[in-house]
Protein backbone atom coordinates (compact mmCIF):
# COMPACT_ATOMS: atom_id res chain seq x y z
CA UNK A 1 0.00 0.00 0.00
CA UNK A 2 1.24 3.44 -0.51
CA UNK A 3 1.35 5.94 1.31
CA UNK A 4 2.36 9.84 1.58
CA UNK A 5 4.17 10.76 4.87
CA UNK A 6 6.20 13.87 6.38
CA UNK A 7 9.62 14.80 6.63
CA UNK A 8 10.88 14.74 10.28
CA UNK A 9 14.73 14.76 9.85
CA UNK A 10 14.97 12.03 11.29
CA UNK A 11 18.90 9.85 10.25
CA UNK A 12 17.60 7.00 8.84
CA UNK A 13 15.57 9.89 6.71
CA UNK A 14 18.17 11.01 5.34
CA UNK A 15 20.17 7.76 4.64
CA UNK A 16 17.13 6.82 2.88
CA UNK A 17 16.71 9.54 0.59
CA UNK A 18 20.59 9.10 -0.05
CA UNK A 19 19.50 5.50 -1.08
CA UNK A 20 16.55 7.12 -3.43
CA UNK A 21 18.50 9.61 -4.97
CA UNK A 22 21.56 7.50 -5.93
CA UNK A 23 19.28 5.14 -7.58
CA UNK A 24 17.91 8.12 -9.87
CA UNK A 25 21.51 9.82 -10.23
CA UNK A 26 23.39 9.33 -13.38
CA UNK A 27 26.99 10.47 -12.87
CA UNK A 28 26.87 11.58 -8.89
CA UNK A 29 27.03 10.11 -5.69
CA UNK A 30 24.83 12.15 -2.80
CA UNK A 31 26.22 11.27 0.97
CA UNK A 32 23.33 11.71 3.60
CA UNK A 33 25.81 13.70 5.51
CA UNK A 34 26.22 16.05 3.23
CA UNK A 35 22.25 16.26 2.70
CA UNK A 36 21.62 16.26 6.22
CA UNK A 37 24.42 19.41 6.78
CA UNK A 38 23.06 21.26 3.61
CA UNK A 39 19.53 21.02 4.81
CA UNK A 40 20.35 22.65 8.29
CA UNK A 41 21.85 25.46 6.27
CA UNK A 42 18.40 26.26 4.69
CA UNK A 43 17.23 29.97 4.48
CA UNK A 44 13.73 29.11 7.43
CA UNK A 45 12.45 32.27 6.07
CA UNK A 46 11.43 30.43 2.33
CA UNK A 47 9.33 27.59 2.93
CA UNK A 48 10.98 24.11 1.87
CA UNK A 49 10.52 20.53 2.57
CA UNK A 50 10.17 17.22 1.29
CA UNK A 51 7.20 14.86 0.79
CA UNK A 52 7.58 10.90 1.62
CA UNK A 53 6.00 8.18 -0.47
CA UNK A 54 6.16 4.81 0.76
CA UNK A 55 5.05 1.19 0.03
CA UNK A 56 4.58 -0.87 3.27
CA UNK A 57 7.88 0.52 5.57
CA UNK A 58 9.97 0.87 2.55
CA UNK A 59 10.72 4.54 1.27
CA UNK A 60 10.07 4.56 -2.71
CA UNK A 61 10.78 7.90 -3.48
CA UNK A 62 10.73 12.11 -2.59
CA UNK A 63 9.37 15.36 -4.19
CA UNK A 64 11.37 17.80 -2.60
CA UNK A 65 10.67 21.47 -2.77
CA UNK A 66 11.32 25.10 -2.25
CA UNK A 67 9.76 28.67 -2.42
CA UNK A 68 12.00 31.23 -4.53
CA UNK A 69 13.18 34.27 -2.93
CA UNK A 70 11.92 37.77 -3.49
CA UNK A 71 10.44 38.07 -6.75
CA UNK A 72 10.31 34.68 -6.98
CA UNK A 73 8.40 33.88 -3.85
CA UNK A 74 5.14 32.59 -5.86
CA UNK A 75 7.56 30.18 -7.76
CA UNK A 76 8.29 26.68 -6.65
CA UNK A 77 11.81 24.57 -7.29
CA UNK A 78 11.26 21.00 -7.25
CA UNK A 79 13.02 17.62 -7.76
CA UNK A 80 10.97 14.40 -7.77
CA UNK A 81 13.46 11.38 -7.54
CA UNK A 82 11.24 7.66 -7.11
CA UNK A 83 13.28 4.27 -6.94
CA UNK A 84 12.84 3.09 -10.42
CA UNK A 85 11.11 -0.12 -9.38
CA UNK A 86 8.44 1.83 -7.83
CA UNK A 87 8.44 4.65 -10.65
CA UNK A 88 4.82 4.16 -11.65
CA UNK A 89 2.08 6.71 -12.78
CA UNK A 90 0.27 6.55 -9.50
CA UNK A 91 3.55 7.23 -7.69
CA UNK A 92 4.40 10.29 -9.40
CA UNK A 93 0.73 11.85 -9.37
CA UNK A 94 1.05 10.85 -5.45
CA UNK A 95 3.89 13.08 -4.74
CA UNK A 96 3.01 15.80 -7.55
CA UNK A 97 -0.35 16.22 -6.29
CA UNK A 98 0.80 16.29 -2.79
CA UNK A 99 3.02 18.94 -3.52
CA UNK A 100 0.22 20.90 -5.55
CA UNK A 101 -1.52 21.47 -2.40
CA UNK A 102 1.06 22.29 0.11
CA UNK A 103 2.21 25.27 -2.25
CA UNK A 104 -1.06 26.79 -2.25
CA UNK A 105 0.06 27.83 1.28
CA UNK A 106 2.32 30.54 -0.35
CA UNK A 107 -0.18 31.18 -3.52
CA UNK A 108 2.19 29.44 -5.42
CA UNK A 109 1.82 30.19 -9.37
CA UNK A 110 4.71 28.99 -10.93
CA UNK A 111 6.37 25.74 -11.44
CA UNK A 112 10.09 24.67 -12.13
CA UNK A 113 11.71 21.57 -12.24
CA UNK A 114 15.81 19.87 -13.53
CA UNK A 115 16.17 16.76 -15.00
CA UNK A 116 18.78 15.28 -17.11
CA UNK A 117 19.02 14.06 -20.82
CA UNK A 118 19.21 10.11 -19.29
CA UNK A 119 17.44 7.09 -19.44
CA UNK A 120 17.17 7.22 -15.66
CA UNK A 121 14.52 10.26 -16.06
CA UNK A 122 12.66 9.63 -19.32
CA UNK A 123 9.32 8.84 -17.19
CA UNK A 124 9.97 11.84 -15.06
CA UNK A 125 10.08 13.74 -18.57
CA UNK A 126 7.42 11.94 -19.50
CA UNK A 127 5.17 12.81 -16.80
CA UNK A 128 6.44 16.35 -16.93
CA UNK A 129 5.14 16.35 -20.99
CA UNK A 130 1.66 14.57 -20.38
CA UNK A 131 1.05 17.60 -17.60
CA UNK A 132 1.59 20.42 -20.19
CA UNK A 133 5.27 21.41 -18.72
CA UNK A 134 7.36 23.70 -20.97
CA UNK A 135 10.82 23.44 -21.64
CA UNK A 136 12.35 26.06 -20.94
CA UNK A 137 16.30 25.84 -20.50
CA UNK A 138 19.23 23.81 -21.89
CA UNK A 139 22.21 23.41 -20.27
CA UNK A 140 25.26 21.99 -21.91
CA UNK A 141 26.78 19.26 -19.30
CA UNK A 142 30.52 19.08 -19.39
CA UNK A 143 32.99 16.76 -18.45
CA UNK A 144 37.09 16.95 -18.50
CA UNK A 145 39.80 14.69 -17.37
CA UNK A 146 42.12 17.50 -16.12
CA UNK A 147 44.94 14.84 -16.03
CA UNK A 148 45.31 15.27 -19.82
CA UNK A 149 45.19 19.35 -19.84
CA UNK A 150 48.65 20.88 -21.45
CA UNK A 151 48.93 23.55 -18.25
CA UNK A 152 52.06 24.76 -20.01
CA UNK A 153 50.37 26.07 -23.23
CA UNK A 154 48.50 28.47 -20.76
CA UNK A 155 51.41 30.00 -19.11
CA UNK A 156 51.89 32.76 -21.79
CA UNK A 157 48.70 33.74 -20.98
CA UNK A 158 48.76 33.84 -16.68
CA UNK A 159 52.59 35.76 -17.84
CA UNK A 160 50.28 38.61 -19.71
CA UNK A 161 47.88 39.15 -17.65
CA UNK A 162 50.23 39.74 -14.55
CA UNK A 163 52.27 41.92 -16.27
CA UNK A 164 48.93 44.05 -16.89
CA UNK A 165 48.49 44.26 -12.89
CA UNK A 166 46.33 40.89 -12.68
CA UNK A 167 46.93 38.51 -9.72
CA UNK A 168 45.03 35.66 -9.24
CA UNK A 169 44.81 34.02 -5.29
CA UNK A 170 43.00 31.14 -3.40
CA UNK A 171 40.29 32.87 -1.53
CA UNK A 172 40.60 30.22 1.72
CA UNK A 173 44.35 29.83 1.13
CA UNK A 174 45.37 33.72 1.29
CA UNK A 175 42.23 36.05 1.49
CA UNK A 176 40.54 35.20 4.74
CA UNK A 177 42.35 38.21 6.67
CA UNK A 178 42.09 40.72 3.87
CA UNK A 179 40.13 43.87 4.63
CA UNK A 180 36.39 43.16 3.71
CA UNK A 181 36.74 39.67 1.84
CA UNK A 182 33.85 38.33 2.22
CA UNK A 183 32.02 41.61 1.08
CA UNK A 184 33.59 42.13 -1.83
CA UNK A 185 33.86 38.29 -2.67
CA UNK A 186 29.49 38.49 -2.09
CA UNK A 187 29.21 41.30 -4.23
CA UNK A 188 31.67 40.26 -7.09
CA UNK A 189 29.59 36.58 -7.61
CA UNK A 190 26.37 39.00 -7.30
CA UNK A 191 27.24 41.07 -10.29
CA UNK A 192 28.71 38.39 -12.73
CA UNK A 193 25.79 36.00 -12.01
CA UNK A 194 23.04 38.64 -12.73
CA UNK A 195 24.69 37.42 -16.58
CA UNK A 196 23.93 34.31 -16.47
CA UNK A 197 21.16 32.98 -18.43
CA UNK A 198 17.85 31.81 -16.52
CA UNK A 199 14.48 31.22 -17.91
CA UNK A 200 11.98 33.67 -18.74
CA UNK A 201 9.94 34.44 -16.04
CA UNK A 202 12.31 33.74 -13.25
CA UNK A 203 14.57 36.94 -11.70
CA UNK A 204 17.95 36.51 -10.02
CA UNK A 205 17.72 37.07 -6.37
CA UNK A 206 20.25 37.96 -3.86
CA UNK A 207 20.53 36.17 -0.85
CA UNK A 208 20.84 37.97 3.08
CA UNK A 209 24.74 38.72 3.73
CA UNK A 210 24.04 36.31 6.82
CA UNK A 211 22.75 33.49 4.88
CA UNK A 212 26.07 33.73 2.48
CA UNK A 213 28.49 34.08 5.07
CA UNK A 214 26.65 30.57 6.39
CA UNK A 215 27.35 28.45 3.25
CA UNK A 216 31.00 29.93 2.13
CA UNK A 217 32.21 29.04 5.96
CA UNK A 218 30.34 25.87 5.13
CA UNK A 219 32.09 25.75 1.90
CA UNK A 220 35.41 26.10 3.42
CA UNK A 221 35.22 23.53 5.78
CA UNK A 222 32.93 21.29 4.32
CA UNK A 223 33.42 20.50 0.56
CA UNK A 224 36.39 23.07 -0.33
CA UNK A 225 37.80 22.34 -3.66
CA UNK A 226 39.36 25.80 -4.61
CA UNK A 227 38.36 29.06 -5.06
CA UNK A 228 40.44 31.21 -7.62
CA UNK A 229 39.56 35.21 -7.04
CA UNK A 230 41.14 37.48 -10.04
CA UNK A 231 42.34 41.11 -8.26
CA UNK A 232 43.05 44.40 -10.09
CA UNK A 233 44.48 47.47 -8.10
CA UNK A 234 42.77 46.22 -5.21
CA UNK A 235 39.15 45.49 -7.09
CA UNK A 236 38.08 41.67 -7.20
CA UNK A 237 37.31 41.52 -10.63
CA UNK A 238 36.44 37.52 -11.11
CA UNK A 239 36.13 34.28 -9.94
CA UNK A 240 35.88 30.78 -9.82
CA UNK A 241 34.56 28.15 -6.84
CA UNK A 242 35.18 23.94 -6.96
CA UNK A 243 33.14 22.25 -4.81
CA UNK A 244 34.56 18.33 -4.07
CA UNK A 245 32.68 15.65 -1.88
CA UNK A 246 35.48 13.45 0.17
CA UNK A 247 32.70 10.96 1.22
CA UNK A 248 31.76 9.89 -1.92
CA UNK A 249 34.01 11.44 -5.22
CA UNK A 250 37.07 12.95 -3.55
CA UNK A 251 38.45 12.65 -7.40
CA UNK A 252 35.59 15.32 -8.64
CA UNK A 253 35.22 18.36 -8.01
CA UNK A 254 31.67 20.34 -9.38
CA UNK A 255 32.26 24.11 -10.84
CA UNK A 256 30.03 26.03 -8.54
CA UNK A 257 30.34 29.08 -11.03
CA UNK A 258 32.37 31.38 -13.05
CA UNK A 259 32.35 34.90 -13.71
CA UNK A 260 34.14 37.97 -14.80
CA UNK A 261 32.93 41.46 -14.65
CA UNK A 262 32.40 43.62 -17.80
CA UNK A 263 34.98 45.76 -17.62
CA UNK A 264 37.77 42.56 -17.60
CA UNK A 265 35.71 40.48 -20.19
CA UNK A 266 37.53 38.95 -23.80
CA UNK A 267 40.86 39.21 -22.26
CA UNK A 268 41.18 35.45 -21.13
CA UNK A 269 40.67 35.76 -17.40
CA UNK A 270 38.00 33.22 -17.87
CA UNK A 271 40.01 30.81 -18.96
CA UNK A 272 43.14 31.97 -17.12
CA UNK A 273 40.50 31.59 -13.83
CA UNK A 274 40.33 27.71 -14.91
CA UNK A 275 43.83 26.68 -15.24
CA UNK A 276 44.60 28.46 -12.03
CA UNK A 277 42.29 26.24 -10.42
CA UNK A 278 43.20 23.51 -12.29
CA UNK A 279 46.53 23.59 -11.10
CA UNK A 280 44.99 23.77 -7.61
CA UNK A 281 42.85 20.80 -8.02
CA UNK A 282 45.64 18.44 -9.18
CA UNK A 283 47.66 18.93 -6.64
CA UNK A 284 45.04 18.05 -4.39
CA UNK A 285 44.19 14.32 -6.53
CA UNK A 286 41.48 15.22 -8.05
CA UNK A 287 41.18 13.96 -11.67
CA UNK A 288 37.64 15.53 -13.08
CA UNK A 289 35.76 18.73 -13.38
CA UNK A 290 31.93 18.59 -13.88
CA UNK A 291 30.79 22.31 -15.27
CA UNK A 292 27.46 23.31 -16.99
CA UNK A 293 26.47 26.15 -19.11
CA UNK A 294 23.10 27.37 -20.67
CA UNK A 295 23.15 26.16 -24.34
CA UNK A 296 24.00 29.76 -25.74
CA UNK A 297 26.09 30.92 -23.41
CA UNK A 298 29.71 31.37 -25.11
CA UNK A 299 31.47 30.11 -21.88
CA UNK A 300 31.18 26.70 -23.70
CA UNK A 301 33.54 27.34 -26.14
CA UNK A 302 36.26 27.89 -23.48
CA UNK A 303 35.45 24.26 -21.83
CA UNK A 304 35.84 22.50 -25.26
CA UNK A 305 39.10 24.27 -26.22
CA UNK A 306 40.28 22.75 -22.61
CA UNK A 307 39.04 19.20 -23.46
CA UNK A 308 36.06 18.93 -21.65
CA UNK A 309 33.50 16.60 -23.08
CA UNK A 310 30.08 16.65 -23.26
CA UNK A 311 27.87 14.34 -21.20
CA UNK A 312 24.11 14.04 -20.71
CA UNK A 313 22.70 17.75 -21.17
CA UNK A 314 20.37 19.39 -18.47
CA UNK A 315 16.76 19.91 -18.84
CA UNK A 316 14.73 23.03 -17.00
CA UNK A 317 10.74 22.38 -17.35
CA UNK A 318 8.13 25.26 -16.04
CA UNK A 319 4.82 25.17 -15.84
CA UNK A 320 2.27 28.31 -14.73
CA UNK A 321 -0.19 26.99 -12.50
């Protein structure tokens, strides 16, 4: 029998949604640690939770979701993950449905929702289709054995842009104790990612200084990879942040973003930013980069003449409700 149930944060919770989501995931491994230590980082001002569907005592899959921020906060972020045994019409219209009705608590009128280009969520896809969802993103998915990157052909490069006053540092490694880091670090990543392509219909919010300074201490302690931070006479003027998982793929790190301001762009600090932390990241063992870009988005063209490959592209669906 099946049957909905709440999320009470309970361990084996979280060890079982681990168990879920790892069934579903193509090319990651999720660590209920990490889940569990993400979750208790969670903005309590937005509402967000997770809705339980089981058969008998045995957890069969999640719809988690979130209220957006701001302008957003009549949109809803969601990611329904069912074991693939159990992946059956009346599961998903269980936990869609549920989730229908607890939004209405925030006048929800918007819908949004990732999947991947995979075999493992063609009935999520599916589903998403037969219930009139739009699609309304690509992202390119790219992966790059950094072993086999030629970190010498770059050096001309890094040797030209230092000359021009360009210095490139580790933000955990040597920034920590410079005069307003964090502040400048918060707004640099604020005004490069207002760039980035999103769907139509969605705006990018900025997140409480408080809530930031949670997640990068987080970040540092947690799941640091590198950071790279590109300085000009003092002005932070790009960036790039690794994120990599010892408990499950301490060979992988995940690009968290990339960006360069305006005033700096076509001059190579993007890809300058990526060797730098290249160089980093092998000399910590790790071995692959995951990175992502929206389909149009020229960055591509930088991760191909690198060598990374292209793997199972991402997938944004909305839906007005």
């Amino acid at each position: 029998m099946l049957k909905i149930k709440k999320f009470t944060e309970t361990d084996l919770e979280f060890r079982e949604l681990a168990r879920i989501d790892n069934l579903v995931n193509h090319d990651s491994i999720d660590h209920p640690d990490d889940d569990k230590r993400e979750w208790g980082l969670r903005d309590k001002s937005l509402i967000r939770d997770r809705i339980l569907l089981y058969k008998d005592s045995l957890l069969i899959g999640a719809m988690y979701y979130s209220q957006g921020r701001d302008k957003n906060d009549r949109t809803t972020f969601f990611t329904l993950n069912i074991d693939p045994e159990y992946n059956t019409q009346q599961s998903r219209e269980l936990l869609y449905n549920t989730m229908i009705k607890d939004i209405k608590s925030f006048n929800s009128n918007k819908i949004l929702t990732g999947i991947y280009e995979h075999p493992n969520y063609d009935l999520v896809k599916k589903f998403l289709i037969e219930n009139e969802f739009k699609l309304v993103q690509t992202n390119r998915e790219y992966s790059c054995d950094i072993t086999n990157i030629n970190i010498k052909k770059y050096q001309p490069l890094l040797e030209k842009l230092e000359s021009e006053g360009i210095k490139f540092y580790d933000s955990k490694e040597e920034m920590t104790d410079w005069p307003d880091h964090y502040k400048k670090l918060e707004e640099l990543g604020w005004t490069y990612s207002q760039d980035f392509p999103i769907p139509d219909g969605i705006e990018h919010t900025r997140s409480p200084f408080d809530l930031y300074m949670k997640h990068i201490n987080d970040y540092y302690e947690n799941c640091y990879g590198t950071e790279i931070v590109a300085v000009f006479d003092g002005k932070y003027i790009g960036s790039t942040d690794l994120e990599v998982y010892d408990k499950t793929e301490p060979h992988k790190a995940w690009t968290g973003g990339l960006g360069v301001l305006k005033d700096f762009r076509r001059r190579g600090l993007a890809t300058a930013l990526k060797i730098k932390a290249i160089k980093k990241l092998i000399d910590k063992g790790v071995t692959e980069i995951r990175t992502d870009n929206e389909e149009n988005n020229p960055m591509y063209k930088i991760n191909v003449a690198l060598g990374f490959e292209p793997v199972p592209f991402s997938l944004e669906y909305m839906k007005e409700i």
